[in-house]
C-alpha atoms as a PDB file:
ATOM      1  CA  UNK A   1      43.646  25.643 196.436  1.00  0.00           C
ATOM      2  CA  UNK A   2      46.854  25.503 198.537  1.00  0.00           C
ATOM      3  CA  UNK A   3      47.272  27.104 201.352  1.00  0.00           C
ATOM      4  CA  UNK A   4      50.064  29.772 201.614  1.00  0.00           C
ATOM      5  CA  UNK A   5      52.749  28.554 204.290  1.00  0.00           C
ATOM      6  CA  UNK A   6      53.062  30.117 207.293  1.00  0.00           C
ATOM      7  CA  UNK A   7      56.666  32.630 207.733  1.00  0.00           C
ATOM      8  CA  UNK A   8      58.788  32.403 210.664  1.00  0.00           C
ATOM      9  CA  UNK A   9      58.010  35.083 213.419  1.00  0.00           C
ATOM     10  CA  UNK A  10      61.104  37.216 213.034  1.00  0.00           C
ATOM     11  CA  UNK A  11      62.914  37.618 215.980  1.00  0.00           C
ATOM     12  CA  UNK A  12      65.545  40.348 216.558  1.00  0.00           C
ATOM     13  CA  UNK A  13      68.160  40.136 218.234  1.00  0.00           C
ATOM     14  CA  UNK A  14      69.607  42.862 220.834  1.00  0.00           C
ATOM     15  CA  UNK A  15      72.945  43.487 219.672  1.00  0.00           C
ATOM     16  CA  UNK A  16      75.706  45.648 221.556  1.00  0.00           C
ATOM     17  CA  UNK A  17      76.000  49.398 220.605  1.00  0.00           C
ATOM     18  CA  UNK A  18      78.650  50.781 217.729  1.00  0.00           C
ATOM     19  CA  UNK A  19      81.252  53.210 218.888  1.00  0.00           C
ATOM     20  CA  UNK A  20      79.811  55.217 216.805  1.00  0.00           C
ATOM     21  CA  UNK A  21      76.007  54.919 218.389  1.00  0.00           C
ATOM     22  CA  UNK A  22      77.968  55.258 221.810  1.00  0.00           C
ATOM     23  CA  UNK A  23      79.938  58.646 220.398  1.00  0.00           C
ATOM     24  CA  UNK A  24      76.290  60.495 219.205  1.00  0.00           C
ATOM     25  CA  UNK A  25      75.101  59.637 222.363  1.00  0.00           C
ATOM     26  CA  UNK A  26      77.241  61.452 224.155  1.00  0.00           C
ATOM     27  CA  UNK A  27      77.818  64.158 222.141  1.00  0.00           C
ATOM     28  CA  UNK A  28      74.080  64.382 222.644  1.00  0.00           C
ATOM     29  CA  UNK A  29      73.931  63.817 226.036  1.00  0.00           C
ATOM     30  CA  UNK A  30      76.651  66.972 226.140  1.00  0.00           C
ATOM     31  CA  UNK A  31      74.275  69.277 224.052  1.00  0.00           C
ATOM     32  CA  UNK A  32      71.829  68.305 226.133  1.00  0.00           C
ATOM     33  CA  UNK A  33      73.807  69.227 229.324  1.00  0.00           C
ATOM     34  CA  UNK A  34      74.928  72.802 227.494  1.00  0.00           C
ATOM     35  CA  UNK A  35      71.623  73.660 226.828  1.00  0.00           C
ATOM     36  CA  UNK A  36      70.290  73.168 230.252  1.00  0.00           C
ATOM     37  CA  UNK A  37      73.334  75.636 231.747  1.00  0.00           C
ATOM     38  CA  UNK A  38      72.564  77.755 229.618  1.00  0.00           C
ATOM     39  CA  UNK A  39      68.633  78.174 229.762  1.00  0.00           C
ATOM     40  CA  UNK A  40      69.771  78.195 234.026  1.00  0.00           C
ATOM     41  CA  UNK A  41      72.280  81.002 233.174  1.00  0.00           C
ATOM     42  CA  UNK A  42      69.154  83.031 231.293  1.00  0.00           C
ATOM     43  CA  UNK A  43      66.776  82.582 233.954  1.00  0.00           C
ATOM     44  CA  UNK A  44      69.285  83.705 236.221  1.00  0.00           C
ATOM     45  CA  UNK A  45      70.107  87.211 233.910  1.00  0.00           C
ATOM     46  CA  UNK A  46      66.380  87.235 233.675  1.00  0.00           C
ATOM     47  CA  UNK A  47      65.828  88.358 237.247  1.00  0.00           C
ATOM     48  CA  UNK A  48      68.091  90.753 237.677  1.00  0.00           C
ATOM     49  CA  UNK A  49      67.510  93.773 236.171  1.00  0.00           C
ATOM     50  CA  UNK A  50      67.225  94.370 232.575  1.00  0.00           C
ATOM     51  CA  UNK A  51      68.863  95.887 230.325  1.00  0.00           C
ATOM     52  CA  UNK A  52      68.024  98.161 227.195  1.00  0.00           C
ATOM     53  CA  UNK A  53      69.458  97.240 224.100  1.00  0.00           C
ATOM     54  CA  UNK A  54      69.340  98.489 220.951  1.00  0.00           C
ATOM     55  CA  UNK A  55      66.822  96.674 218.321  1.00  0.00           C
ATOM     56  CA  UNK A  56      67.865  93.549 216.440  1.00  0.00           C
ATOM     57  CA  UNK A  57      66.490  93.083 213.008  1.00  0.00           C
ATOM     58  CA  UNK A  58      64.085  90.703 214.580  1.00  0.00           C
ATOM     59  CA  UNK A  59      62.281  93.114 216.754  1.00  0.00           C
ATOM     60  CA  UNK A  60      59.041  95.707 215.363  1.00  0.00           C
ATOM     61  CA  UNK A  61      59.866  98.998 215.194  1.00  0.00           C
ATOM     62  CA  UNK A  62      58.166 101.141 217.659  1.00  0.00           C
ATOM     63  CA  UNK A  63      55.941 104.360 216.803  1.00  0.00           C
ATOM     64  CA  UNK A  64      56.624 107.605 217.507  1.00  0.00           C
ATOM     65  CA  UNK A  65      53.431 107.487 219.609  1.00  0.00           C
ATOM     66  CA  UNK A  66      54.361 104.145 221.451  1.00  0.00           C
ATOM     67  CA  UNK A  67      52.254 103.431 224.369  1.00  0.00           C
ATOM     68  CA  UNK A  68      49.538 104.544 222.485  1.00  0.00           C
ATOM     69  CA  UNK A  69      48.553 101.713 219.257  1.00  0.00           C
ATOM     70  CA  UNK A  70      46.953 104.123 216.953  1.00  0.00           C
ATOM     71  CA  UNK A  71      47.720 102.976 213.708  1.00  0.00           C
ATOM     72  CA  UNK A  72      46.240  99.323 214.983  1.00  0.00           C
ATOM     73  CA  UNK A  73      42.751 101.321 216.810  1.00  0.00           C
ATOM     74  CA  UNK A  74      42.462 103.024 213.546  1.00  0.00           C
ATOM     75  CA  UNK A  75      42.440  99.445 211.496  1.00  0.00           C
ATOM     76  CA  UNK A  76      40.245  98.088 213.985  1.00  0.00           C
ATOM     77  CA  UNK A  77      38.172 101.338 213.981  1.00  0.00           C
ATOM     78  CA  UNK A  78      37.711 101.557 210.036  1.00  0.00           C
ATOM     79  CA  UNK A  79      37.021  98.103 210.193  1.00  0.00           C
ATOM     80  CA  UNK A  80      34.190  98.167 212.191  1.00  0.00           C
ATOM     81  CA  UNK A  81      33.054 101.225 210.082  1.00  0.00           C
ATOM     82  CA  UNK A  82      33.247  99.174 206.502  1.00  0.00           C
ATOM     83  CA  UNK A  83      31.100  96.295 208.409  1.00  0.00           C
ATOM     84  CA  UNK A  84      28.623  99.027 208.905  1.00  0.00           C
ATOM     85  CA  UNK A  85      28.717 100.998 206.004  1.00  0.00           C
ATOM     86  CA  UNK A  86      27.970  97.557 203.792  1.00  0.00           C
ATOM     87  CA  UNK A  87      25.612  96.805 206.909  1.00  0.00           C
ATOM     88  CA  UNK A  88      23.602  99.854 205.748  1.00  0.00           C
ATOM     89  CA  UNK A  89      24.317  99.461 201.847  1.00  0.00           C
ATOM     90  CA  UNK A  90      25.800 101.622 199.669  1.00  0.00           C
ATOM     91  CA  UNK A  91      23.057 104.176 199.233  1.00  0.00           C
ATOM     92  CA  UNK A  92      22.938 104.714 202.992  1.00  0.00           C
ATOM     93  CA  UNK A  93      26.096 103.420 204.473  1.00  0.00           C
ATOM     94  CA  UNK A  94      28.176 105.178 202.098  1.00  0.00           C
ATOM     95  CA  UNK A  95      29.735 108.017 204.617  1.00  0.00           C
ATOM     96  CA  UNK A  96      31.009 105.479 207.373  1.00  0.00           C
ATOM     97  CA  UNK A  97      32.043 102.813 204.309  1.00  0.00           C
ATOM     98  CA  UNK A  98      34.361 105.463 203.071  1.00  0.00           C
ATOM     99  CA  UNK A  99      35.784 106.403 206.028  1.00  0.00           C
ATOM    100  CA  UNK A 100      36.238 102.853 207.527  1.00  0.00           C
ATOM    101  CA  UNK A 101      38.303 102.252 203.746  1.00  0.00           C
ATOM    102  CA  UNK A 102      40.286 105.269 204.569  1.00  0.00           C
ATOM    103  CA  UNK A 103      41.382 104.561 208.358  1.00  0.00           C
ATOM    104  CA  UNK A 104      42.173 100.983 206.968  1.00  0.00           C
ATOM    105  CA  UNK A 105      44.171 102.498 204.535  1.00  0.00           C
ATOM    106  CA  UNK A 106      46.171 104.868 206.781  1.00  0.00           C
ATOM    107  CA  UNK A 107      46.687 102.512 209.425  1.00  0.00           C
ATOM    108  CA  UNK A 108      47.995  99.513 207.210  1.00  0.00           C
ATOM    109  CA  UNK A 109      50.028 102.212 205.227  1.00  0.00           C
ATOM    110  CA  UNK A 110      51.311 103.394 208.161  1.00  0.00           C
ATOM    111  CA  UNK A 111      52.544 100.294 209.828  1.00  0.00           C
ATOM    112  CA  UNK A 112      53.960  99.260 206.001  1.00  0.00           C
ATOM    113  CA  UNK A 113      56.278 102.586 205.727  1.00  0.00           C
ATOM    114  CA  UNK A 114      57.836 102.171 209.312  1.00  0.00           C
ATOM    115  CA  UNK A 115      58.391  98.550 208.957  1.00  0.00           C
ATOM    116  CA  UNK A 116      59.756  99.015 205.544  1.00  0.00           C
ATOM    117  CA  UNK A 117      61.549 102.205 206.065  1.00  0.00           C
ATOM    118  CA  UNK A 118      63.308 100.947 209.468  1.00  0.00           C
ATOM    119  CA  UNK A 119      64.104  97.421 207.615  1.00  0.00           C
ATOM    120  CA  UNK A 120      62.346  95.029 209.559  1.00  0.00           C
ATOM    121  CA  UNK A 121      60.210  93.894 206.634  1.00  0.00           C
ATOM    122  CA  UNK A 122      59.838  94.594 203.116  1.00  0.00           C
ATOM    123  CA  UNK A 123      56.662  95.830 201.796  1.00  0.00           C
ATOM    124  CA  UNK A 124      58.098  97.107 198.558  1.00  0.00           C
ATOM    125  CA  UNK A 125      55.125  96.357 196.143  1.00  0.00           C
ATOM    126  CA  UNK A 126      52.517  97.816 198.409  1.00  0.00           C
ATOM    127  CA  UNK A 127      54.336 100.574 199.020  1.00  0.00           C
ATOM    128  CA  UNK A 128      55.026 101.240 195.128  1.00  0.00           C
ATOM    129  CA  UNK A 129      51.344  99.995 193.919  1.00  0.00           C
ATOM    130  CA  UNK A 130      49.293 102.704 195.864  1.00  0.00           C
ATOM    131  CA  UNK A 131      51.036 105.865 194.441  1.00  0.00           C
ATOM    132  CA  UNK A 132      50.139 103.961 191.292  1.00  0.00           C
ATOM    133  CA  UNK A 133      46.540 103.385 192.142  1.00  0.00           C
ATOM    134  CA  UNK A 134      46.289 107.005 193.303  1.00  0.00           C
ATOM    135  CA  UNK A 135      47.997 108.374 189.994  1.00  0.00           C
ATOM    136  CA  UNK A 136      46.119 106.603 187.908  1.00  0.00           C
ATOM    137  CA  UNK A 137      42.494 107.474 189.556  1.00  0.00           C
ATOM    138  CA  UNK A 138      43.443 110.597 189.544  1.00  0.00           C
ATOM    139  CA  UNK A 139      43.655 111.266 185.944  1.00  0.00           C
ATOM    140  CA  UNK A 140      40.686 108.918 185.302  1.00  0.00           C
ATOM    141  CA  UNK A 141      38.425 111.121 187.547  1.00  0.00           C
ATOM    142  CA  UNK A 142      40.187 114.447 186.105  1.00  0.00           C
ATOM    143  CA  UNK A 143      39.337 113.210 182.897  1.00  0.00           C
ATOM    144  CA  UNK A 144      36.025 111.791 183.525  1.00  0.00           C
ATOM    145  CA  UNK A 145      35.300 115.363 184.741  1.00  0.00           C
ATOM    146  CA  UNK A 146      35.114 116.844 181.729  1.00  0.00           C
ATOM    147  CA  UNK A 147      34.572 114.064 179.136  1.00  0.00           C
ATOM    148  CA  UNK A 148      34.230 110.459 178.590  1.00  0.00           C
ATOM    149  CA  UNK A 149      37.519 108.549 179.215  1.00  0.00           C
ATOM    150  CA  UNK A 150      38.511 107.048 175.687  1.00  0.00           C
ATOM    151  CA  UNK A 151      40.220 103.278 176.080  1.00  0.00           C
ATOM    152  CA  UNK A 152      43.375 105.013 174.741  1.00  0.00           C
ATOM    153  CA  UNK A 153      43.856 106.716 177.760  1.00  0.00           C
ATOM    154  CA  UNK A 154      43.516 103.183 179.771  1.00  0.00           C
ATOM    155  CA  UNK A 155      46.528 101.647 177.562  1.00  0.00           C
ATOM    156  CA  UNK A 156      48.373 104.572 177.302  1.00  0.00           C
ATOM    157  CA  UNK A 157      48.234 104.806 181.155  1.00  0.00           C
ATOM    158  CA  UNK A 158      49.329 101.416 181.749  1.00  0.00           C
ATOM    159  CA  UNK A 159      52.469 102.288 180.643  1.00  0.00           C
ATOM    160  CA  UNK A 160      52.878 105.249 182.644  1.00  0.00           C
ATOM    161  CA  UNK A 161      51.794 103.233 185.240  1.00  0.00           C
ATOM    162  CA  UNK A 162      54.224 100.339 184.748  1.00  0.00           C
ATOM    163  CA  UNK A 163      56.982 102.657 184.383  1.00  0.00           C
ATOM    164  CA  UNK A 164      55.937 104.452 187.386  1.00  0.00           C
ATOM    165  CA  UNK A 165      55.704 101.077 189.675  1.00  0.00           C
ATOM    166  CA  UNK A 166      59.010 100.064 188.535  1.00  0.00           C
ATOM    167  CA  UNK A 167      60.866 103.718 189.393  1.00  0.00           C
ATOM    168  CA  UNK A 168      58.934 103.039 193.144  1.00  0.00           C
ATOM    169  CA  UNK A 169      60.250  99.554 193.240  1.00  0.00           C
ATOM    170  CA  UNK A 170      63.149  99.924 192.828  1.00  0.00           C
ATOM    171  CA  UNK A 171      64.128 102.966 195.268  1.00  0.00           C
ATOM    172  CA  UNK A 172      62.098 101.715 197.549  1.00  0.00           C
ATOM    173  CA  UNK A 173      63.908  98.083 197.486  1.00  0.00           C
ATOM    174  CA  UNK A 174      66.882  99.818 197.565  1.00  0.00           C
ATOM    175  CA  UNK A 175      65.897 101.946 200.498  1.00  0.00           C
ATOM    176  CA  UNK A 176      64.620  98.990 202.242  1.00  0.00           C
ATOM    177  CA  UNK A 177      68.462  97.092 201.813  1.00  0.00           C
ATOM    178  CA  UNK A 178      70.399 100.164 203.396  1.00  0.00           C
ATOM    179  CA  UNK A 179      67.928 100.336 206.621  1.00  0.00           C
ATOM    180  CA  UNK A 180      68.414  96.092 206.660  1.00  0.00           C
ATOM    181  CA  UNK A 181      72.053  96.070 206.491  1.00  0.00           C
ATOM    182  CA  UNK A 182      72.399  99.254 209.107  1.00  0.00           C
ATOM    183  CA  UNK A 183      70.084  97.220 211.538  1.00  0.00           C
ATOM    184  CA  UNK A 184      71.716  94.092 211.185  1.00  0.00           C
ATOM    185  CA  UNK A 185      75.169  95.489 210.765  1.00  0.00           C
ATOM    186  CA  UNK A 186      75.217  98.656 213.046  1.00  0.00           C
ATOM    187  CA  UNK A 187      75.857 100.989 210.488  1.00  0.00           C
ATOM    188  CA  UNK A 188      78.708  99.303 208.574  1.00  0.00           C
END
Protein backbone atom coordinates (compact mmCIF):
# COMPACT_ATOMS: atom_id res chain seq x y z
CA UNK A 1 0.00 0.00 0.00
CA UNK A 2 0.98 3.65 -0.64
CA UNK A 3 1.63 5.82 1.71
CA UNK A 4 -0.59 8.98 2.04
CA UNK A 5 1.65 12.19 1.32
CA UNK A 6 2.46 14.35 3.81
CA UNK A 7 0.34 18.23 3.70
CA UNK A 8 2.12 21.37 4.05
CA UNK A 9 2.13 22.81 7.69
CA UNK A 10 -0.18 25.75 7.16
CA UNK A 11 1.20 28.81 8.08
CA UNK A 12 -0.82 32.00 8.71
CA UNK A 13 0.02 34.94 8.10
CA UNK A 14 -0.46 38.15 10.49
CA UNK A 15 -2.23 40.51 8.44
CA UNK A 16 -2.99 44.30 9.36
CA UNK A 17 -6.40 45.08 11.04
CA UNK A 18 -9.75 46.22 8.88
CA UNK A 19 -11.17 49.60 9.66
CA UNK A 20 -13.78 47.92 10.54
CA UNK A 21 -11.90 45.48 13.28
CA UNK A 22 -10.18 48.88 14.35
CA UNK A 23 -13.91 50.72 14.64
CA UNK A 24 -15.46 47.62 17.10
CA UNK A 25 -12.54 47.96 18.97
CA UNK A 26 -13.01 51.11 19.96
CA UNK A 27 -16.41 51.32 20.23
CA UNK A 28 -15.64 48.53 22.67
CA UNK A 29 -12.94 49.93 24.28
CA UNK A 30 -15.61 53.08 24.87
CA UNK A 31 -18.29 50.71 26.44
CA UNK A 32 -15.80 49.45 28.30
CA UNK A 33 -14.67 52.91 29.60
CA UNK A 34 -18.67 53.90 30.23
CA UNK A 35 -19.20 51.07 32.18
CA UNK A 36 -16.35 51.52 34.50
CA UNK A 37 -17.64 55.44 35.25
CA UNK A 38 -20.48 54.33 35.81
CA UNK A 39 -20.05 51.26 38.28
CA UNK A 40 -17.41 54.31 40.06
CA UNK A 41 -20.42 56.72 40.00
CA UNK A 42 -22.65 53.75 41.91
CA UNK A 43 -20.16 52.98 44.40
CA UNK A 44 -19.88 56.48 45.02
CA UNK A 45 -24.10 56.96 45.50
CA UNK A 46 -23.67 53.77 47.39
CA UNK A 47 -22.02 55.38 50.39
CA UNK A 48 -23.84 58.11 50.92
CA UNK A 49 -26.95 57.70 52.30
CA UNK A 50 -29.73 55.84 50.82
CA UNK A 51 -32.60 56.49 49.64
CA UNK A 52 -36.21 54.87 49.78
CA UNK A 53 -37.83 54.28 46.70
CA UNK A 54 -40.82 52.96 45.79
CA UNK A 55 -40.85 49.09 44.54
CA UNK A 56 -40.00 48.18 40.95
CA UNK A 57 -41.72 45.22 39.48
CA UNK A 58 -38.55 43.37 40.16
CA UNK A 59 -38.57 43.60 43.86
CA UNK A 60 -40.86 40.93 46.47
CA UNK A 61 -43.50 42.42 48.00
CA UNK A 62 -43.14 42.81 51.65
CA UNK A 63 -45.70 41.41 54.40
CA UNK A 64 -47.70 43.20 56.47
CA UNK A 65 -45.70 41.56 59.29
CA UNK A 66 -42.19 42.34 57.71
CA UNK A 67 -39.38 41.85 60.03
CA UNK A 68 -41.01 38.97 61.14
CA UNK A 69 -40.94 35.80 58.08
CA UNK A 70 -43.97 33.99 59.18
CA UNK A 71 -45.43 32.71 56.23
CA UNK A 72 -41.68 31.14 55.43
CA UNK A 73 -41.35 29.69 59.60
CA UNK A 74 -44.72 28.30 59.00
CA UNK A 75 -43.48 26.30 55.61
CA UNK A 76 -40.48 25.35 57.33
CA UNK A 77 -42.51 24.51 60.49
CA UNK A 78 -45.22 22.24 58.68
CA UNK A 79 -42.49 20.82 56.96
CA UNK A 80 -40.75 19.48 59.64
CA UNK A 81 -44.20 18.33 61.01
CA UNK A 82 -45.13 16.16 57.61
CA UNK A 83 -41.41 14.56 58.01
CA UNK A 84 -42.67 13.49 61.35
CA UNK A 85 -46.05 12.66 60.92
CA UNK A 86 -44.90 10.03 57.92
CA UNK A 87 -41.90 9.42 60.46
CA UNK A 88 -44.56 8.00 62.82
CA UNK A 89 -46.99 6.56 60.00
CA UNK A 90 -50.26 7.29 59.35
CA UNK A 91 -51.96 5.49 62.20
CA UNK A 92 -49.83 7.40 64.70
CA UNK A 93 -48.41 10.39 63.01
CA UNK A 94 -51.61 11.41 61.67
CA UNK A 95 -52.25 14.71 64.03
CA UNK A 96 -48.77 16.44 63.28
CA UNK A 97 -49.04 15.06 59.33
CA UNK A 98 -52.17 17.08 59.06
CA UNK A 99 -51.11 19.97 60.54
CA UNK A 100 -47.60 20.13 58.89
CA UNK A 101 -50.02 19.81 55.29
CA UNK A 102 -51.99 22.67 56.58
CA UNK A 103 -49.12 25.26 57.66
CA UNK A 104 -47.57 24.26 54.20
CA UNK A 105 -50.62 25.12 52.72
CA UNK A 106 -51.17 28.52 54.39
CA UNK A 107 -47.77 29.62 54.10
CA UNK A 108 -47.28 28.80 50.27
CA UNK A 109 -50.89 30.23 49.77
CA UNK A 110 -50.01 33.05 51.46
CA UNK A 111 -46.84 34.06 49.77
CA UNK A 112 -48.86 33.06 46.22
CA UNK A 113 -51.84 35.74 46.92
CA UNK A 114 -49.40 38.69 47.82
CA UNK A 115 -47.09 38.00 45.04
CA UNK A 116 -49.93 37.56 42.69
CA UNK A 117 -52.19 40.16 44.02
CA UNK A 118 -49.29 42.96 44.18
CA UNK A 119 -48.09 41.75 40.49
CA UNK A 120 -44.77 40.62 41.02
CA UNK A 121 -45.55 37.10 39.82
CA UNK A 122 -48.34 35.24 38.50
CA UNK A 123 -49.61 32.30 40.25
CA UNK A 124 -52.93 32.23 38.48
CA UNK A 125 -53.51 28.38 38.26
CA UNK A 126 -52.64 27.73 41.85
CA UNK A 127 -54.54 30.28 42.95
CA UNK A 128 -57.73 29.11 40.83
CA UNK A 129 -57.03 25.13 41.35
CA UNK A 130 -57.37 25.12 45.25
CA UNK A 131 -60.91 26.71 45.51
CA UNK A 132 -61.47 23.90 43.03
CA UNK A 133 -59.91 21.19 45.09
CA UNK A 134 -61.73 22.53 48.15
CA UNK A 135 -65.21 22.68 46.25
CA UNK A 136 -65.00 19.62 44.98
CA UNK A 137 -63.95 17.67 48.40
CA UNK A 138 -66.39 19.29 49.85
CA UNK A 139 -69.31 17.87 48.15
CA UNK A 140 -67.55 14.46 47.91
CA UNK A 141 -67.29 14.30 51.77
CA UNK A 142 -70.96 15.94 52.12
CA UNK A 143 -72.06 13.31 50.01
CA UNK A 144 -70.07 10.50 51.25
CA UNK A 145 -71.74 11.47 54.57
CA UNK A 146 -74.80 10.22 53.92
CA UNK A 147 -74.42 7.75 51.01
CA UNK A 148 -72.10 6.22 48.62
CA UNK A 149 -70.83 8.74 45.99
CA UNK A 150 -72.25 7.41 42.54
CA UNK A 151 -69.52 8.00 39.46
CA UNK A 152 -72.18 10.42 38.10
CA UNK A 153 -71.48 12.76 40.61
CA UNK A 154 -67.52 12.53 39.68
CA UNK A 155 -68.36 13.51 35.86
CA UNK A 156 -70.96 15.70 36.56
CA UNK A 157 -68.54 17.55 38.94
CA UNK A 158 -65.85 17.83 36.54
CA UNK A 159 -67.73 20.12 34.78
CA UNK A 160 -68.62 22.24 37.54
CA UNK A 161 -65.25 22.09 38.31
CA UNK A 162 -63.86 23.07 34.90
CA UNK A 163 -66.23 25.80 34.67
CA UNK A 164 -65.37 26.90 38.04
CA UNK A 165 -61.35 26.93 37.31
CA UNK A 166 -61.91 28.83 34.26
CA UNK A 167 -64.30 31.77 36.04
CA UNK A 168 -60.99 31.84 38.75
CA UNK A 169 -58.60 32.04 35.89
CA UNK A 170 -59.61 34.33 34.33
CA UNK A 171 -60.36 37.16 37.09
CA UNK A 172 -57.60 36.28 38.67
CA UNK A 173 -55.29 36.76 35.36
CA UNK A 174 -56.98 39.73 34.90
CA UNK A 175 -56.42 40.94 38.41
CA UNK A 176 -52.90 39.95 38.21
CA UNK A 177 -52.42 42.40 34.70
CA UNK A 178 -53.91 45.61 36.48
CA UNK A 179 -51.49 45.21 39.72
CA UNK A 180 -48.45 44.49 36.80
CA UNK A 181 -49.14 47.41 34.73
CA UNK A 182 -49.77 49.84 38.01
CA UNK A 183 -46.29 48.58 39.33
CA UNK A 184 -44.52 48.91 36.29
CA UNK A 185 -46.37 51.94 35.07
CA UNK A 186 -47.16 53.96 38.32
CA UNK A 187 -50.67 53.85 38.02
CA UNK A 188 -51.18 54.81 34.35
Amino acid sequence: MAAAPKSQPSVRVKSQPSAREKSHAREASQARQARDARASSARDAGSRARVQIAPTAGERPQAPWHPLPLSELLILFGAIGTVVGLGRGVSQGGPPLFAGIVAVLLGTVEVTLREHSSGYRSHTILLSVLPVIVFHSLVVLAVAAFTRPPQALNLGLLAIDFALFLALFRLLRARFVDARRKRAFGGR
